[in-house]
PDB file of N, CA and C in Angstrom:
ATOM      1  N   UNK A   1      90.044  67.299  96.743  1.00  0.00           N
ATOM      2  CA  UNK A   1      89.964  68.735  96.728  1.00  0.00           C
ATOM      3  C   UNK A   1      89.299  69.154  95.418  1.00  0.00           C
ATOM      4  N   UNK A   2      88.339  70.090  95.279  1.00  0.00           N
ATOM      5  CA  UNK A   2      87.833  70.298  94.011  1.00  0.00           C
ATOM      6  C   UNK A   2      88.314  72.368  94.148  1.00  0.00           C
ATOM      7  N   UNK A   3      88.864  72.635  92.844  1.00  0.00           N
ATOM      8  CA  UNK A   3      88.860  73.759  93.069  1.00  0.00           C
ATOM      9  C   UNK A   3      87.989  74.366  91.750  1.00  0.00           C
ATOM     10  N   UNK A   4      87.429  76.050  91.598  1.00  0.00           N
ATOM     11  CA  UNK A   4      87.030  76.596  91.022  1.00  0.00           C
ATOM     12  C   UNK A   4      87.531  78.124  90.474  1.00  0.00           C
ATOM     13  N   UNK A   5      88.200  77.631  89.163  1.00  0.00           N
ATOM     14  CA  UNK A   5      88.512  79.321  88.939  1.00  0.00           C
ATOM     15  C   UNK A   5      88.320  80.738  88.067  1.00  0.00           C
ATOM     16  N   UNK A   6      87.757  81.057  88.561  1.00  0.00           N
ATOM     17  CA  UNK A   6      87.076  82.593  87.747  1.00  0.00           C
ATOM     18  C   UNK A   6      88.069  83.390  87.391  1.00  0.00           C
ATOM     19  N   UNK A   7      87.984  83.714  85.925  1.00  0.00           N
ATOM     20  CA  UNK A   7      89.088  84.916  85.758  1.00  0.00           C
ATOM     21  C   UNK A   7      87.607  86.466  85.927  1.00  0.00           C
ATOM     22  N   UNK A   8      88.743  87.057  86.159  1.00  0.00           N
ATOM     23  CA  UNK A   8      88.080  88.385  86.816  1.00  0.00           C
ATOM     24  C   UNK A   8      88.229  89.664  86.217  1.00  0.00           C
ATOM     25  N   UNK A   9      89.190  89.138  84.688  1.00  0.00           N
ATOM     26  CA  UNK A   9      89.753  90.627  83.730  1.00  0.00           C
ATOM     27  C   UNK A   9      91.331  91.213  83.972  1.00  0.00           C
ATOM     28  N   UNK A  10      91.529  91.916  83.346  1.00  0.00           N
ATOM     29  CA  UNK A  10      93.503  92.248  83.126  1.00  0.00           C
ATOM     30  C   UNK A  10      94.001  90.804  84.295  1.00  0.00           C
ATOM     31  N   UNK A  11      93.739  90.230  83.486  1.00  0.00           N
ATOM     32  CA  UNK A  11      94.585  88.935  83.778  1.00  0.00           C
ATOM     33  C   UNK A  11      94.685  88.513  84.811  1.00  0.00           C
ATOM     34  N   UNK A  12      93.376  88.667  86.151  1.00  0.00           N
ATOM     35  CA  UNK A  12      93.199  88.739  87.676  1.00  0.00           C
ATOM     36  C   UNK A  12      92.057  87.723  87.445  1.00  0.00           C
ATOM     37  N   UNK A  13      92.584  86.624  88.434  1.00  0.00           N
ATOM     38  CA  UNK A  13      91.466  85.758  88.687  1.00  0.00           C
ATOM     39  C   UNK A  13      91.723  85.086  90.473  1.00  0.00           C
ATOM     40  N   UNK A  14      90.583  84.326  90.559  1.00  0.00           N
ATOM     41  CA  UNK A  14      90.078  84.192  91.922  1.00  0.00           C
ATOM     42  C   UNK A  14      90.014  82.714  91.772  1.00  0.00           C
ATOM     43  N   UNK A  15      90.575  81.953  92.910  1.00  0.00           N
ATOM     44  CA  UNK A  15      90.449  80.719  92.548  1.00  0.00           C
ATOM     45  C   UNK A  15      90.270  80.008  93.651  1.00  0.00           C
ATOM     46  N   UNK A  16      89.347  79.249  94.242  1.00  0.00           N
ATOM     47  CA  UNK A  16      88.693  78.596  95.207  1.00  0.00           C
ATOM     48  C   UNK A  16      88.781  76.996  95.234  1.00  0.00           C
ATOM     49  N   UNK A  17      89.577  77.021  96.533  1.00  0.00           N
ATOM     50  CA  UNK A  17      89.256  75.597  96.831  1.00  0.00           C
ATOM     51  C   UNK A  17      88.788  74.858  97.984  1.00  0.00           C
ATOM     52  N   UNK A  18      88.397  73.651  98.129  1.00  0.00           N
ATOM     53  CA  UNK A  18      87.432  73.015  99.010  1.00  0.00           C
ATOM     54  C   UNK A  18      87.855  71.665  99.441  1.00  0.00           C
ATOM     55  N   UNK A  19      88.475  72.110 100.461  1.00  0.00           N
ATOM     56  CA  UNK A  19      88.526  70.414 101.018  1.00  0.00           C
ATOM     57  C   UNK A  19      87.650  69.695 101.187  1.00  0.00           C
ATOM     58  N   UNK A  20      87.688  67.997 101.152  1.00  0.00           N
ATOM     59  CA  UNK A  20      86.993  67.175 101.985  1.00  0.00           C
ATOM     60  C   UNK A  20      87.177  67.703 103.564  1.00  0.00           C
ATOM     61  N   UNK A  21      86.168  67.520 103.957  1.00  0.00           N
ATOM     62  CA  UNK A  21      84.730  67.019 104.160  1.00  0.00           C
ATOM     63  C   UNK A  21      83.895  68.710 103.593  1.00  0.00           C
ATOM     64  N   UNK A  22      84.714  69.883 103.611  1.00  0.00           N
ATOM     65  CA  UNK A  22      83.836  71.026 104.105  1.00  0.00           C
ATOM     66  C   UNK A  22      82.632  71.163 102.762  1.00  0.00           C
ATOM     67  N   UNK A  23      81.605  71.899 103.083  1.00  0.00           N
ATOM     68  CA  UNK A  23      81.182  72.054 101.948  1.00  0.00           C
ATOM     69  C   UNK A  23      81.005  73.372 101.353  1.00  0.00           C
ATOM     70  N   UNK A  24      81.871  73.956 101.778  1.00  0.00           N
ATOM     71  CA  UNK A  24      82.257  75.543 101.174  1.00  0.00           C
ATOM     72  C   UNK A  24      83.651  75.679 100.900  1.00  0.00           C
ATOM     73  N   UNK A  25      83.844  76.666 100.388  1.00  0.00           N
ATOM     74  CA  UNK A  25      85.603  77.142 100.066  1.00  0.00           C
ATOM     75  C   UNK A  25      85.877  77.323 101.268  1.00  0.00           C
ATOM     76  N   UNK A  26      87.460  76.253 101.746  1.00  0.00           N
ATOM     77  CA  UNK A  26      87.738  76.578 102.544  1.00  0.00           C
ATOM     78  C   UNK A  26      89.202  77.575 102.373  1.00  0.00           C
ATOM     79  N   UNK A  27      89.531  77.791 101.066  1.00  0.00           N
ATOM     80  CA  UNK A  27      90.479  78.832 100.991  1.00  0.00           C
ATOM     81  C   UNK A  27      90.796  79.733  99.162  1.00  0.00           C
ATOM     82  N   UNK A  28      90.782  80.573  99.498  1.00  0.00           N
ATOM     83  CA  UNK A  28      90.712  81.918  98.056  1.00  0.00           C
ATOM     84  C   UNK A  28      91.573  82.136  97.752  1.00  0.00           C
ATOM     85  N   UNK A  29      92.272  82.482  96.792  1.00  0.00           N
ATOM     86  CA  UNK A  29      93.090  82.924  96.096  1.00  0.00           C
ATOM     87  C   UNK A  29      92.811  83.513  95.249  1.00  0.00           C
ATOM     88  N   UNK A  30      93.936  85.193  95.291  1.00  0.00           N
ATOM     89  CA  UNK A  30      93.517  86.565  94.412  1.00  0.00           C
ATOM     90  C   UNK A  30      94.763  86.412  93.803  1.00  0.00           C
ATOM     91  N   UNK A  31      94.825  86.335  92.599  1.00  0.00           N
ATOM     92  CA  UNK A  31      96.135  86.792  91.620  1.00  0.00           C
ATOM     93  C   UNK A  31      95.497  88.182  91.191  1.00  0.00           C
ATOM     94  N   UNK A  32      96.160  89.150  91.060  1.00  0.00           N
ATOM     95  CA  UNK A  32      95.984  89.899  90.179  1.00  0.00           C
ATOM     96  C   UNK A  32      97.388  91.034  90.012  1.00  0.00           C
ATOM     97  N   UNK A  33      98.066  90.588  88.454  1.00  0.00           N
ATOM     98  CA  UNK A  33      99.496  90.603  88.603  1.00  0.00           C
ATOM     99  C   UNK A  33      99.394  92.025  88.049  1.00  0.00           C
ATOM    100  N   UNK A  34      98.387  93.087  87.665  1.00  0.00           N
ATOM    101  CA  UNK A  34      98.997  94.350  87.216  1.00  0.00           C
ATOM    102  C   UNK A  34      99.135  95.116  88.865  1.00  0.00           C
ATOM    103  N   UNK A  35      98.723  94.492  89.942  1.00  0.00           N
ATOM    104  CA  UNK A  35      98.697  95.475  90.652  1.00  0.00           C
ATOM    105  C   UNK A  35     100.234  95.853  91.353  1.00  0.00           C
ATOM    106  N   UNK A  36     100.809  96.218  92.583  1.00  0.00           N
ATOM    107  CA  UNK A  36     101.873  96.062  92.693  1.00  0.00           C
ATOM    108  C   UNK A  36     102.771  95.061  93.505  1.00  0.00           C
ATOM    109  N   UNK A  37     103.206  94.823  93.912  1.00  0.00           N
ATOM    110  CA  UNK A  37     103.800  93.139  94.326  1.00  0.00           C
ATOM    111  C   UNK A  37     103.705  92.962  95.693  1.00  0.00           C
ATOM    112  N   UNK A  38     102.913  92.075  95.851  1.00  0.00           N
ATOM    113  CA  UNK A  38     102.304  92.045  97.472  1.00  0.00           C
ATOM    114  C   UNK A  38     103.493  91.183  98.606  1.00  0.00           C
ATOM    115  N   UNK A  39     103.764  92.140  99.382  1.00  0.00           N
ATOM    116  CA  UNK A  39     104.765  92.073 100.573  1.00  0.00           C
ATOM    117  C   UNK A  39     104.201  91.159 101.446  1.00  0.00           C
ATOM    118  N   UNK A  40     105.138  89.597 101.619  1.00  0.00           N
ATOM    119  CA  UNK A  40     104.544  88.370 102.126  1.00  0.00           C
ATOM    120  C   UNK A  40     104.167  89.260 103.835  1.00  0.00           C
ATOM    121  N   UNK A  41     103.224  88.617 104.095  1.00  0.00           N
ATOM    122  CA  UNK A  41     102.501  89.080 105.830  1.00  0.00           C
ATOM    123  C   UNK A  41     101.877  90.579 105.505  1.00  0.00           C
ATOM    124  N   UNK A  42     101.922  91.188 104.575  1.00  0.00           N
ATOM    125  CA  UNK A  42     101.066  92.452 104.526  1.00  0.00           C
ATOM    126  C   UNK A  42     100.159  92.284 103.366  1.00  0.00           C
ATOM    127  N   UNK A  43     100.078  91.518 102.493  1.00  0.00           N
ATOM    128  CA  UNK A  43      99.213  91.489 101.470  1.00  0.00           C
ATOM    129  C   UNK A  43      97.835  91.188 101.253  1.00  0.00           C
ATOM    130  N   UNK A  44      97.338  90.887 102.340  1.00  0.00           N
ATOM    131  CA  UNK A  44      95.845  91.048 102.238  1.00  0.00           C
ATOM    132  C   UNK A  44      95.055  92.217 102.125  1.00  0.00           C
ATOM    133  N   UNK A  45      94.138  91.536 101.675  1.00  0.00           N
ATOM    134  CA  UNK A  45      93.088  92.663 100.955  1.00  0.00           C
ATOM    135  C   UNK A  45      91.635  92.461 102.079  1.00  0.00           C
ATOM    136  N   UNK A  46      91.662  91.220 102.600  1.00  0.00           N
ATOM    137  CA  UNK A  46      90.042  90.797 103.037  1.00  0.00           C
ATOM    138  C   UNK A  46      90.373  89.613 103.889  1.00  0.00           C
ATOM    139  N   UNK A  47      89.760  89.363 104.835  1.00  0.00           N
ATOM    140  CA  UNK A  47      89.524  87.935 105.557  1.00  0.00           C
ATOM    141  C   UNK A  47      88.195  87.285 105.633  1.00  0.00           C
ATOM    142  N   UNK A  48      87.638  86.247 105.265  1.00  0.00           N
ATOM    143  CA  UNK A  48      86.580  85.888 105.329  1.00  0.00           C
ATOM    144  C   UNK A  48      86.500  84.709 106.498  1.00  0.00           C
ATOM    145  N   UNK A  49      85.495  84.820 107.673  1.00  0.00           N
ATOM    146  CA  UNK A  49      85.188  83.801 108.452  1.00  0.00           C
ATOM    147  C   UNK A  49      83.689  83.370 108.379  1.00  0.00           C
ATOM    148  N   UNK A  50      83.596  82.613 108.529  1.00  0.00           N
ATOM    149  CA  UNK A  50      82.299  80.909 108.522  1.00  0.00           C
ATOM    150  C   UNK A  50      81.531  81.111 109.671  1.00  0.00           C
ATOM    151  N   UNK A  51      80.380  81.522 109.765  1.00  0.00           N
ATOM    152  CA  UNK A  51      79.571  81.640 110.900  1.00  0.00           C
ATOM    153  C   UNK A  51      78.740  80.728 109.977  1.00  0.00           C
ATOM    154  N   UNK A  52      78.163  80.308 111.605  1.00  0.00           N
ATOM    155  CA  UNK A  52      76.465  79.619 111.039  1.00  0.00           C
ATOM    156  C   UNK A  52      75.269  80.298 111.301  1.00  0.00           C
ATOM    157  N   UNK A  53      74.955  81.319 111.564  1.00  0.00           N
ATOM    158  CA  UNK A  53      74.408  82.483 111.422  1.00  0.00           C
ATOM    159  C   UNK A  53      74.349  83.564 111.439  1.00  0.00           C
ATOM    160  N   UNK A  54      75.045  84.551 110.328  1.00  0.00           N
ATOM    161  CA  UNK A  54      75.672  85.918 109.786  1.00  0.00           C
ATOM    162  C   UNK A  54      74.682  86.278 110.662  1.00  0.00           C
ATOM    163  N   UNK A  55      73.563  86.909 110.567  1.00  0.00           N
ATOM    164  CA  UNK A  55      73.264  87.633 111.301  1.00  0.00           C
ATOM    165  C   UNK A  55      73.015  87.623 113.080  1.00  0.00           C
ATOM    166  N   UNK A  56      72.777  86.627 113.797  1.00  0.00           N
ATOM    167  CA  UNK A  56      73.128  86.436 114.590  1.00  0.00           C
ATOM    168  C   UNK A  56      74.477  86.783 115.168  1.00  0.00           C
ATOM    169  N   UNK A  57      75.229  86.848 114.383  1.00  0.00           N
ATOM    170  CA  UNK A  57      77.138  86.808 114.957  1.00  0.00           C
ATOM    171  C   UNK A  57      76.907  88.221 114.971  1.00  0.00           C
ATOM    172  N   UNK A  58      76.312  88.957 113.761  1.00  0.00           N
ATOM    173  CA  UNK A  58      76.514  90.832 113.352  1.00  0.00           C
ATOM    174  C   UNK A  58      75.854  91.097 114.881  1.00  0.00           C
ATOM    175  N   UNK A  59      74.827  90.587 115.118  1.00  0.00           N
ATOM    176  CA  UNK A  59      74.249  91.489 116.663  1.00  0.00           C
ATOM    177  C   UNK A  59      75.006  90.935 117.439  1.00  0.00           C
ATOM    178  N   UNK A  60      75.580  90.075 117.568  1.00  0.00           N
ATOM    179  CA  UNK A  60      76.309  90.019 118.806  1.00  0.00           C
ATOM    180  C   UNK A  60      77.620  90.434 119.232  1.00  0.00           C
ATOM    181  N   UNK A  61      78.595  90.438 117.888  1.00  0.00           N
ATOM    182  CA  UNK A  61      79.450  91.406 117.992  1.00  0.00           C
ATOM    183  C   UNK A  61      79.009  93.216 117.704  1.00  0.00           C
ATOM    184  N   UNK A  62      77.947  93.548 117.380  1.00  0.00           N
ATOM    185  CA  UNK A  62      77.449  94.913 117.676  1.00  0.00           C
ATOM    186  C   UNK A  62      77.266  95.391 118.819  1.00  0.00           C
ATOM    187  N   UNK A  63      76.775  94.375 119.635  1.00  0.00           N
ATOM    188  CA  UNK A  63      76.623  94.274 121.104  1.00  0.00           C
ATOM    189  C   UNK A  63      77.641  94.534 121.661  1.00  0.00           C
ATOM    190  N   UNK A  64      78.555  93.965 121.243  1.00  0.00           N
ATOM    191  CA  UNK A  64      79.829  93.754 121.781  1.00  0.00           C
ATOM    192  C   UNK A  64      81.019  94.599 122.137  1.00  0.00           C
ATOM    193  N   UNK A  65      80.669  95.754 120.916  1.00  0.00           N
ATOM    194  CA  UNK A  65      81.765  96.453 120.687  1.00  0.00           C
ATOM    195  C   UNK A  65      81.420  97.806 121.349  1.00  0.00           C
TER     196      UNK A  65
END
């Protein structure tokens, strides 16, 4: 596993890691402790999913909806 971590300021950083085999982050992590205390199952901020061609996927779920 190789991870990578950026601090981001008031003591908030982002920290990425990557399993074998993938060759992208396969998972993020947001600390950022001034904000207020994140309620386990409601605390997201963002979801990111893995297409193999962003734009391709955008017209087709545009299509879609």
């Amino acid at each position: 596993m190789k991870t990578l971590r950026i601090e981001t300021g008031d003591s908030a950083s982002l920290t990425l890691l990557r399993f074998p085999p993938e060759e992208v982050a396969t998972l993020e992590l947001v600390h950022r402790p001034a904000e207020n205390p994140v309620e386990i199952g409601t605390g997201f901020s963002h979801r990111v999913v893995q297409v193999d061609d962003a734009g391709a996927t955008f017209e087709a779920l545009s299509r879609a909806a």
